[in-house]
PDB file of N, CA and C in Angstrom:
ATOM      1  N   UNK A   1      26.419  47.013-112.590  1.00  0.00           N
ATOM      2  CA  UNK A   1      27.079  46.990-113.881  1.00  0.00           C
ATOM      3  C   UNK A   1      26.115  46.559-114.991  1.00  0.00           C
ATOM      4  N   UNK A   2      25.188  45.282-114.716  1.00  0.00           N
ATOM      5  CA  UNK A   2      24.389  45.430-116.233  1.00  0.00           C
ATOM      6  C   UNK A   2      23.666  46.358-115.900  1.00  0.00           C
ATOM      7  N   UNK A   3      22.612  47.362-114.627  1.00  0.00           N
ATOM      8  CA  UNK A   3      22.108  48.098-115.967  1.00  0.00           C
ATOM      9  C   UNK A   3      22.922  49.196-116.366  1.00  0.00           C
ATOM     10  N   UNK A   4      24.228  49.782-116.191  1.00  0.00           N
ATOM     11  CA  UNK A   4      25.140  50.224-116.661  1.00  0.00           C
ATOM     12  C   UNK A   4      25.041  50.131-117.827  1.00  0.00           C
ATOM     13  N   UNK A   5      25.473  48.600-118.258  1.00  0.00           N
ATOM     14  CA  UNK A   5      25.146  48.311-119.647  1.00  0.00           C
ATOM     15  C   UNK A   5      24.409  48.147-120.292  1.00  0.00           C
ATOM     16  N   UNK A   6      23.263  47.642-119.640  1.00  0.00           N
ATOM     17  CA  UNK A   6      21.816  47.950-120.852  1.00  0.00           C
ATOM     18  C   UNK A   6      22.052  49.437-121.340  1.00  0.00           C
ATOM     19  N   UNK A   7      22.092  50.341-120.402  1.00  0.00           N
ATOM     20  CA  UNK A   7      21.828  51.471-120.525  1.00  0.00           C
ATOM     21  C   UNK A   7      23.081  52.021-122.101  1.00  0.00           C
ATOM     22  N   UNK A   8      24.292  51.329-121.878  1.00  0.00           N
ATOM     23  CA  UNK A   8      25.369  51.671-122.924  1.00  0.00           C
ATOM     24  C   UNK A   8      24.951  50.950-124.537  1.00  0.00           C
ATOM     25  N   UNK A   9      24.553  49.290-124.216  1.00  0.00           N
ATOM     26  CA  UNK A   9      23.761  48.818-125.382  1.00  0.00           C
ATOM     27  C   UNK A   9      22.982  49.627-126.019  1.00  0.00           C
ATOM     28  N   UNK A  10      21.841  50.932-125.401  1.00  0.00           N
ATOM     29  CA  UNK A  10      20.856  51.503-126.361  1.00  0.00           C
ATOM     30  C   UNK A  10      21.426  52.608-126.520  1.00  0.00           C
ATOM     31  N   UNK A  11      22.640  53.069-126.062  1.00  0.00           N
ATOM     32  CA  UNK A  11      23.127  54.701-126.414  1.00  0.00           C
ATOM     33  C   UNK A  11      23.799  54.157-128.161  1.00  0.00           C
ATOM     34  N   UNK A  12      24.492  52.602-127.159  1.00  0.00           N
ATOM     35  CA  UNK A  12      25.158  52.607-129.268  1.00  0.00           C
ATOM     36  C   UNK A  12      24.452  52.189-129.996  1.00  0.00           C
ATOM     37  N   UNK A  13      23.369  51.457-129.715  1.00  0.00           N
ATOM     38  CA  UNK A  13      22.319  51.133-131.330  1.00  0.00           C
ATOM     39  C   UNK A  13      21.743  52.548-131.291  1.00  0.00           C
ATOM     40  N   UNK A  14      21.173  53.337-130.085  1.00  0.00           N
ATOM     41  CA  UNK A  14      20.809  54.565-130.898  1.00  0.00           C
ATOM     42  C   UNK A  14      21.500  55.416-131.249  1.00  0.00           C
ATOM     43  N   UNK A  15      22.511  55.222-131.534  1.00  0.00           N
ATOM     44  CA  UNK A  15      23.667  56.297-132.132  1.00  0.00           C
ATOM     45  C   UNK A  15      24.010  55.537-133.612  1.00  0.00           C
ATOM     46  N   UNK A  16      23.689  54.355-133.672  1.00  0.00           N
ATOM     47  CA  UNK A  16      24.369  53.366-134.392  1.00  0.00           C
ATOM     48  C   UNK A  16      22.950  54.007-136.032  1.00  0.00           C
ATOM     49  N   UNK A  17      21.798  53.659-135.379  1.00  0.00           N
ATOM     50  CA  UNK A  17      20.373  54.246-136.167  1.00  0.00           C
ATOM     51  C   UNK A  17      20.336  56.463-136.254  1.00  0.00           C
ATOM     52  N   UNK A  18      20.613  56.659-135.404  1.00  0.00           N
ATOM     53  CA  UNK A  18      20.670  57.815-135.823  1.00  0.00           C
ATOM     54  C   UNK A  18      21.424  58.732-136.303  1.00  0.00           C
ATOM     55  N   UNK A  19      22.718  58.078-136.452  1.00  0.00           N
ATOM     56  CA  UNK A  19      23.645  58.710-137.336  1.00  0.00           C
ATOM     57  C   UNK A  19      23.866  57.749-138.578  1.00  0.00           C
ATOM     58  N   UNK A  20      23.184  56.673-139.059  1.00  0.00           N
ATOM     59  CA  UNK A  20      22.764  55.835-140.440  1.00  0.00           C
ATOM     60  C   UNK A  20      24.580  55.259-139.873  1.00  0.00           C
ATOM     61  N   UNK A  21      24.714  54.433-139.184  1.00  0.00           N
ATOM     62  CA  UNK A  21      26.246  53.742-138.732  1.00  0.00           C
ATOM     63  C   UNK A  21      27.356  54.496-139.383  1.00  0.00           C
ATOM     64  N   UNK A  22      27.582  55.783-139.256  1.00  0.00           N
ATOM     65  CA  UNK A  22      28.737  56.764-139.328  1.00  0.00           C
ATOM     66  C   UNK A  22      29.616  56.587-138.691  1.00  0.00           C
ATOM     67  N   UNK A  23      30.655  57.060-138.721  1.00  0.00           N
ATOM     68  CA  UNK A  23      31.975  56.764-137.610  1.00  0.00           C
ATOM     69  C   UNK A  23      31.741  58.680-136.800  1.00  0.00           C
ATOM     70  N   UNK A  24      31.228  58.344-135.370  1.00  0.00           N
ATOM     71  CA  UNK A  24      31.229  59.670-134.818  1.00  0.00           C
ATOM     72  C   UNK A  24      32.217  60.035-133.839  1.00  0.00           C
ATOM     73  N   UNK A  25      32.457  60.883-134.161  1.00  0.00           N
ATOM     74  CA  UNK A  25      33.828  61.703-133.131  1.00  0.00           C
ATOM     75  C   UNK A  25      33.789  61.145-131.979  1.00  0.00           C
ATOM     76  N   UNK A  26      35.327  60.664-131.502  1.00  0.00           N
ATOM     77  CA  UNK A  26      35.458  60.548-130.612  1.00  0.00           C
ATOM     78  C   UNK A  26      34.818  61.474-129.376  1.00  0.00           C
ATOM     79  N   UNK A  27      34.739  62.510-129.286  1.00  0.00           N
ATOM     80  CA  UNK A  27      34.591  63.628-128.554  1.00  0.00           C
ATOM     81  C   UNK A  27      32.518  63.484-128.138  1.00  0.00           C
ATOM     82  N   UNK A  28      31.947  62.880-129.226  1.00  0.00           N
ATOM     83  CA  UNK A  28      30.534  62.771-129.255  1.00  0.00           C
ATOM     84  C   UNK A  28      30.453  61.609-128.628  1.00  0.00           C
ATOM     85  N   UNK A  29      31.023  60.455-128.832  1.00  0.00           N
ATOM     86  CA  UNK A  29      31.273  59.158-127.886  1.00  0.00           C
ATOM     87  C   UNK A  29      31.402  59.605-126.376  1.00  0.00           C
ATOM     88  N   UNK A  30      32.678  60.397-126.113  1.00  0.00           N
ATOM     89  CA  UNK A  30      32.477  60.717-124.937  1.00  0.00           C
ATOM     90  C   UNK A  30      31.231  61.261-123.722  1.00  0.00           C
ATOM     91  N   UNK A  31      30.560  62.238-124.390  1.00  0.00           N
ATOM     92  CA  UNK A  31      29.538  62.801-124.361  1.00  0.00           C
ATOM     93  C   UNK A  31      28.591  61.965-123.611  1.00  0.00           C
ATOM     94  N   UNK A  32      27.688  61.022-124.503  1.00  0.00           N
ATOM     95  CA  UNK A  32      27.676  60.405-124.713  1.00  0.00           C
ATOM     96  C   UNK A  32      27.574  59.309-123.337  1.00  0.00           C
ATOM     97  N   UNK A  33      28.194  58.695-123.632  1.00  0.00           N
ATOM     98  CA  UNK A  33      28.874  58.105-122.672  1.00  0.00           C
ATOM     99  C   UNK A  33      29.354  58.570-120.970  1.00  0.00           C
ATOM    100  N   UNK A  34      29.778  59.870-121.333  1.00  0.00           N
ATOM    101  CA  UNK A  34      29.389  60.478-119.578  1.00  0.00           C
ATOM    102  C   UNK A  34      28.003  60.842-119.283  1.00  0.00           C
ATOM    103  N   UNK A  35      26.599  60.731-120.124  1.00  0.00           N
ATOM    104  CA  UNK A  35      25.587  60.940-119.426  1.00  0.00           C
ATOM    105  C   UNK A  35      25.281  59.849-119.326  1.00  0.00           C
ATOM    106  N   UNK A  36      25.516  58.699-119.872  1.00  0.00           N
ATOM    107  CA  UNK A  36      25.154  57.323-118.984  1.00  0.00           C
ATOM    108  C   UNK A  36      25.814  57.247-118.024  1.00  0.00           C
ATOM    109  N   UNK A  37      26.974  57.123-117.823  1.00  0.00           N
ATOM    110  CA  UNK A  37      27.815  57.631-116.281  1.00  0.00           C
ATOM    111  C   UNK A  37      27.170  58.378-115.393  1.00  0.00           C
ATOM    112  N   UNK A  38      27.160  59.121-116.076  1.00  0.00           N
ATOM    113  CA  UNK A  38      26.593  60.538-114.638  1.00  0.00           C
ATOM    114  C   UNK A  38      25.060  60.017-113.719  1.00  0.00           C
ATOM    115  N   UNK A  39      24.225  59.070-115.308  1.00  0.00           N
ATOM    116  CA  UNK A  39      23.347  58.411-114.419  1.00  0.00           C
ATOM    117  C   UNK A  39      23.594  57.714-113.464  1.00  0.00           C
ATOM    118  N   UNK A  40      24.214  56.696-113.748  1.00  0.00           N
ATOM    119  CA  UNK A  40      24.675  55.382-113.134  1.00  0.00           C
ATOM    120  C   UNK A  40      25.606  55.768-111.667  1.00  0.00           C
ATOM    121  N   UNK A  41      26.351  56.937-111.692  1.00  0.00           N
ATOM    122  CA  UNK A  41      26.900  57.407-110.909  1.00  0.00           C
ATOM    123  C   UNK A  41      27.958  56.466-110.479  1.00  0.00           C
ATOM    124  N   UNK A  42      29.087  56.299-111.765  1.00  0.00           N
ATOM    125  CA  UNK A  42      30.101  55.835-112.573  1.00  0.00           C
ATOM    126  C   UNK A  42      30.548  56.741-112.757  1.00  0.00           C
ATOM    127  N   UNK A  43      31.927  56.992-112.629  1.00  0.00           N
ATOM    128  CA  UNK A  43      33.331  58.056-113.548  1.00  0.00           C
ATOM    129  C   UNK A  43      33.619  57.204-114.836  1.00  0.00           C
ATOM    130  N   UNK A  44      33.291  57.870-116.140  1.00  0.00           N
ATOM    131  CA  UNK A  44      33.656  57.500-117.353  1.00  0.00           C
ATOM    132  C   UNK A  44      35.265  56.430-117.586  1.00  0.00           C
ATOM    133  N   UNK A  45      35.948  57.206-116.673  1.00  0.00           N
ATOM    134  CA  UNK A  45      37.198  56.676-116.326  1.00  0.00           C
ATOM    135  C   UNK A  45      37.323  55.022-115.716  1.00  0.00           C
ATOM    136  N   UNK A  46      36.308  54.811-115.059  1.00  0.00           N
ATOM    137  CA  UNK A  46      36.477  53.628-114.309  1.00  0.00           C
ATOM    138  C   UNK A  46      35.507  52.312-115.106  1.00  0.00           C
ATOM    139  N   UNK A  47      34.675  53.448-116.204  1.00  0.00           N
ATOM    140  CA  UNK A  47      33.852  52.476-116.933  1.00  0.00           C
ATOM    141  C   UNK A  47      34.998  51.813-117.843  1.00  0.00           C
ATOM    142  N   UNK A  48      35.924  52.636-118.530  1.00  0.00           N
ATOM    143  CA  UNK A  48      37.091  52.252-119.478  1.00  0.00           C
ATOM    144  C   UNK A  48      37.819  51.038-119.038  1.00  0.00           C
ATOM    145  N   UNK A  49      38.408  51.196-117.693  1.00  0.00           N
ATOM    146  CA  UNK A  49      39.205  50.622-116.976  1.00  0.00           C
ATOM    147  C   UNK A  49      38.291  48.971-116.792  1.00  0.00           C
ATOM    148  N   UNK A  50      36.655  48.813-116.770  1.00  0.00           N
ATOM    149  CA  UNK A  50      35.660  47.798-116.553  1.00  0.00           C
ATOM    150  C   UNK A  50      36.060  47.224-117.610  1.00  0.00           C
ATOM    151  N   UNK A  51      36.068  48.281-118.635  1.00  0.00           N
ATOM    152  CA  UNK A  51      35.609  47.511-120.415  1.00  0.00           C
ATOM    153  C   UNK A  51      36.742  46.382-120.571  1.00  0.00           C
ATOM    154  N   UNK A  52      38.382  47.518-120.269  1.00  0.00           N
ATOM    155  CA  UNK A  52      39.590  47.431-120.671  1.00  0.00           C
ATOM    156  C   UNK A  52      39.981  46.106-119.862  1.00  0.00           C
ATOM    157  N   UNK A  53      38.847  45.296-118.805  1.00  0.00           N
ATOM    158  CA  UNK A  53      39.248  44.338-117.997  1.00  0.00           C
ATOM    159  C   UNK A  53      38.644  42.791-118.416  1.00  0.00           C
ATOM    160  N   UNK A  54      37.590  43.810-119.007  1.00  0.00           N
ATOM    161  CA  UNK A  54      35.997  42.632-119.243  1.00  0.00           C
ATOM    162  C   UNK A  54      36.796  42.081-120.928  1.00  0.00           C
ATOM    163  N   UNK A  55      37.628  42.868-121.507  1.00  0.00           N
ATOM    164  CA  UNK A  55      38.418  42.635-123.019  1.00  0.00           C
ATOM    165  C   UNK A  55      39.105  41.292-122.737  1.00  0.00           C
ATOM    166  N   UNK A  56      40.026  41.380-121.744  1.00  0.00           N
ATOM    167  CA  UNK A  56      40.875  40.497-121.145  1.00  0.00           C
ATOM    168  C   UNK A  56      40.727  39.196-120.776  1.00  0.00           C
ATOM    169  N   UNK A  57      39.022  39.225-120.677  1.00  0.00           N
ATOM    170  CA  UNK A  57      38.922  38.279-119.882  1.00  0.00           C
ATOM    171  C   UNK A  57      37.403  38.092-120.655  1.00  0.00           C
ATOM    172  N   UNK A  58      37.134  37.509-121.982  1.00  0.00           N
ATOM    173  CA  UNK A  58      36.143  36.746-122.367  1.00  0.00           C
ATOM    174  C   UNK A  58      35.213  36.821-122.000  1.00  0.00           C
ATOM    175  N   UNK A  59      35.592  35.360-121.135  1.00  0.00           N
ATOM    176  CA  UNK A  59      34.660  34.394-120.577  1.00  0.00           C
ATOM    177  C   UNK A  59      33.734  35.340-119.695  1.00  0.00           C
ATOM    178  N   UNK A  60      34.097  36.044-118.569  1.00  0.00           N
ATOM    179  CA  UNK A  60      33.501  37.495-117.816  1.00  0.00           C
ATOM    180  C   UNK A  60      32.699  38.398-118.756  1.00  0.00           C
ATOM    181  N   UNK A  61      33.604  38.764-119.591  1.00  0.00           N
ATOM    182  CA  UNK A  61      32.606  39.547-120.496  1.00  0.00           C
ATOM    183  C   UNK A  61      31.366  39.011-121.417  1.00  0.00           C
ATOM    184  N   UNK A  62      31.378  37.781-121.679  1.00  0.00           N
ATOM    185  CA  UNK A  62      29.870  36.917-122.506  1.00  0.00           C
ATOM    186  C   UNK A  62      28.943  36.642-120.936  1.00  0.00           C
ATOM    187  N   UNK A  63      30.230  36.220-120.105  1.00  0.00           N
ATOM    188  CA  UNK A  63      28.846  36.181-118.935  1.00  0.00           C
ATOM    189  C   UNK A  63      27.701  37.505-118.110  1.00  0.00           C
ATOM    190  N   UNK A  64      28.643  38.564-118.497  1.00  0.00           N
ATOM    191  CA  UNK A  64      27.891  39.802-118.275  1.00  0.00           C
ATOM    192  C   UNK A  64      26.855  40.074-118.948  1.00  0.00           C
ATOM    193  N   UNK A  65      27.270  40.380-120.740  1.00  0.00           N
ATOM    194  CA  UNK A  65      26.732  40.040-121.584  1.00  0.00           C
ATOM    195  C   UNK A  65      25.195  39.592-121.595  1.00  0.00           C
ATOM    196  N   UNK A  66      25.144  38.051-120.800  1.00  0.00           N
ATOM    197  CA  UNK A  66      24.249  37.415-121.230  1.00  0.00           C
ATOM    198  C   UNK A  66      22.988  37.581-120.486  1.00  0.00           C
ATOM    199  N   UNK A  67      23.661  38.337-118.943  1.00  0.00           N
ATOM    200  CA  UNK A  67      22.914  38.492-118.048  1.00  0.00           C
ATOM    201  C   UNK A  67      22.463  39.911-118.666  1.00  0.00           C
ATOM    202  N   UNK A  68      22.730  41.100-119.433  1.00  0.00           N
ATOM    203  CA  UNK A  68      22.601  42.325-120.034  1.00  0.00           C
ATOM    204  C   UNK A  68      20.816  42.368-120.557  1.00  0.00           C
ATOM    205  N   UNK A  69      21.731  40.891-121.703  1.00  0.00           N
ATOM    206  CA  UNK A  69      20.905  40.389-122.979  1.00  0.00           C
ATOM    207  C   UNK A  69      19.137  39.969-122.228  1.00  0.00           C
ATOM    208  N   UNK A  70      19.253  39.592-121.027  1.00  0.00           N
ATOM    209  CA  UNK A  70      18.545  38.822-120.582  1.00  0.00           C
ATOM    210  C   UNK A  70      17.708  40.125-120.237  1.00  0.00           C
ATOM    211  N   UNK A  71      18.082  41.076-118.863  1.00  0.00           N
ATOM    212  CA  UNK A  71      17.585  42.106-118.915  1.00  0.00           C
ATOM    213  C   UNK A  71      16.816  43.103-119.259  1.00  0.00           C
ATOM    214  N   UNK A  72      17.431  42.932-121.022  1.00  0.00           N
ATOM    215  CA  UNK A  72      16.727  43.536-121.569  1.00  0.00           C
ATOM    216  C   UNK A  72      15.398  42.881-122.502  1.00  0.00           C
ATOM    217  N   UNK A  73      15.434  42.148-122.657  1.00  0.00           N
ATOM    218  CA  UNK A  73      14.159  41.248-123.170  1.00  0.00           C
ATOM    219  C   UNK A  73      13.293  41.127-121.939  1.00  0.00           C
ATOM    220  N   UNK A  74      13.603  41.062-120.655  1.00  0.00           N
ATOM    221  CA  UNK A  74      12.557  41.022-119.947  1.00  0.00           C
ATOM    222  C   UNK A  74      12.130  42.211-119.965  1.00  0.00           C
ATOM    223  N   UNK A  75      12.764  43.488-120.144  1.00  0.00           N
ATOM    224  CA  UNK A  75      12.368  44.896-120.152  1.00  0.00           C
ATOM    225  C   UNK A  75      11.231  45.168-121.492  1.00  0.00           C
ATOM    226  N   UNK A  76      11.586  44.388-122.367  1.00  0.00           N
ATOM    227  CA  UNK A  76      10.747  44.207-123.548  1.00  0.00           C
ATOM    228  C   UNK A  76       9.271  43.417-122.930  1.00  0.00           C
ATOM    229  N   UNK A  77       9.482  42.725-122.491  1.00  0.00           N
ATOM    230  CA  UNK A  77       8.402  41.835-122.556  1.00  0.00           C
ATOM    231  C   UNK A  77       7.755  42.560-121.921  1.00  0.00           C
ATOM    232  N   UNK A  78       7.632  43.595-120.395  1.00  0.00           N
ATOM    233  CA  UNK A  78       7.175  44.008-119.407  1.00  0.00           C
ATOM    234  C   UNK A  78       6.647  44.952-120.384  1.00  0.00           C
ATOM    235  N   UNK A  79       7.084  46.007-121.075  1.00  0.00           N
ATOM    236  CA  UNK A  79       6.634  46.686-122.104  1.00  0.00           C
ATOM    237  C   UNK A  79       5.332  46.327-122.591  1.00  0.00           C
ATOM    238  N   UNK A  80       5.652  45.490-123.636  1.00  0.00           N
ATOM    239  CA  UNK A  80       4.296  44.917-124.512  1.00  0.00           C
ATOM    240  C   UNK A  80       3.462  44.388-123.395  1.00  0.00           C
ATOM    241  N   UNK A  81       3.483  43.941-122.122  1.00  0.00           N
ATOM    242  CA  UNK A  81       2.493  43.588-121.456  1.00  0.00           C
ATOM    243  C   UNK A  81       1.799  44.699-121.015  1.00  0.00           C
ATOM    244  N   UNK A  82       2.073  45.876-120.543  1.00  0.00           N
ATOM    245  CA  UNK A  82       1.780  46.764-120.160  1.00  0.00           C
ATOM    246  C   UNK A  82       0.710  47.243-121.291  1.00  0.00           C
ATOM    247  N   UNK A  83       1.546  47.042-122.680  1.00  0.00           N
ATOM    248  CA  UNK A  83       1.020  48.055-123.655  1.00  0.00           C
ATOM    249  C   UNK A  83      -0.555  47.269-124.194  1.00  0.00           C
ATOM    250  N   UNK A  84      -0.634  46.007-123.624  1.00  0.00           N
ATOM    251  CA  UNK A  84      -2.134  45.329-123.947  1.00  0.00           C
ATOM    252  C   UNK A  84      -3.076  45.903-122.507  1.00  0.00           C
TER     253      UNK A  84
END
């Protein structure tokens, strides 16, 4: 599930930067959103049902979250090390 979500974190900032924060069709969300699925080899359906659980329940969702957040800064860091 996080890298699920790393992977969902950069679809919406890069959707968020490349459409200048527009409101985009539902239908393009979807999209979207089933090719991070299809990676992850997730049904879009069961990601909803994750979200629609992780809403409910906070505390679960900042703790996912944080482990996401974490993820991805180490993915950063590994980056710039590479890139020296």
């Amino acid at each position: 599930m996080i890298d699920l979500m790393c992977d969902v974190m950069i679809l919406e900032s890069g959707n968020q930067v490349k459409y200048n924060y527009a409101n985009l069709p539902d239908t393009l969300w979807q999209q979207h959103y089933d090719f991070v699925c299809k990676k992850h080899k997730v049904a879009y359906a069961d990601l909803k049902l994750e979200l629609l659980r992780l809403k409910a329940d906070p505390e679960a969702f900042a703790a996912l979250m944080e482990k996401v957040i974490t993820q991805m800064q180490m993915a950063e860091l590994n980056a710039r090390k590479e890139r020296k």
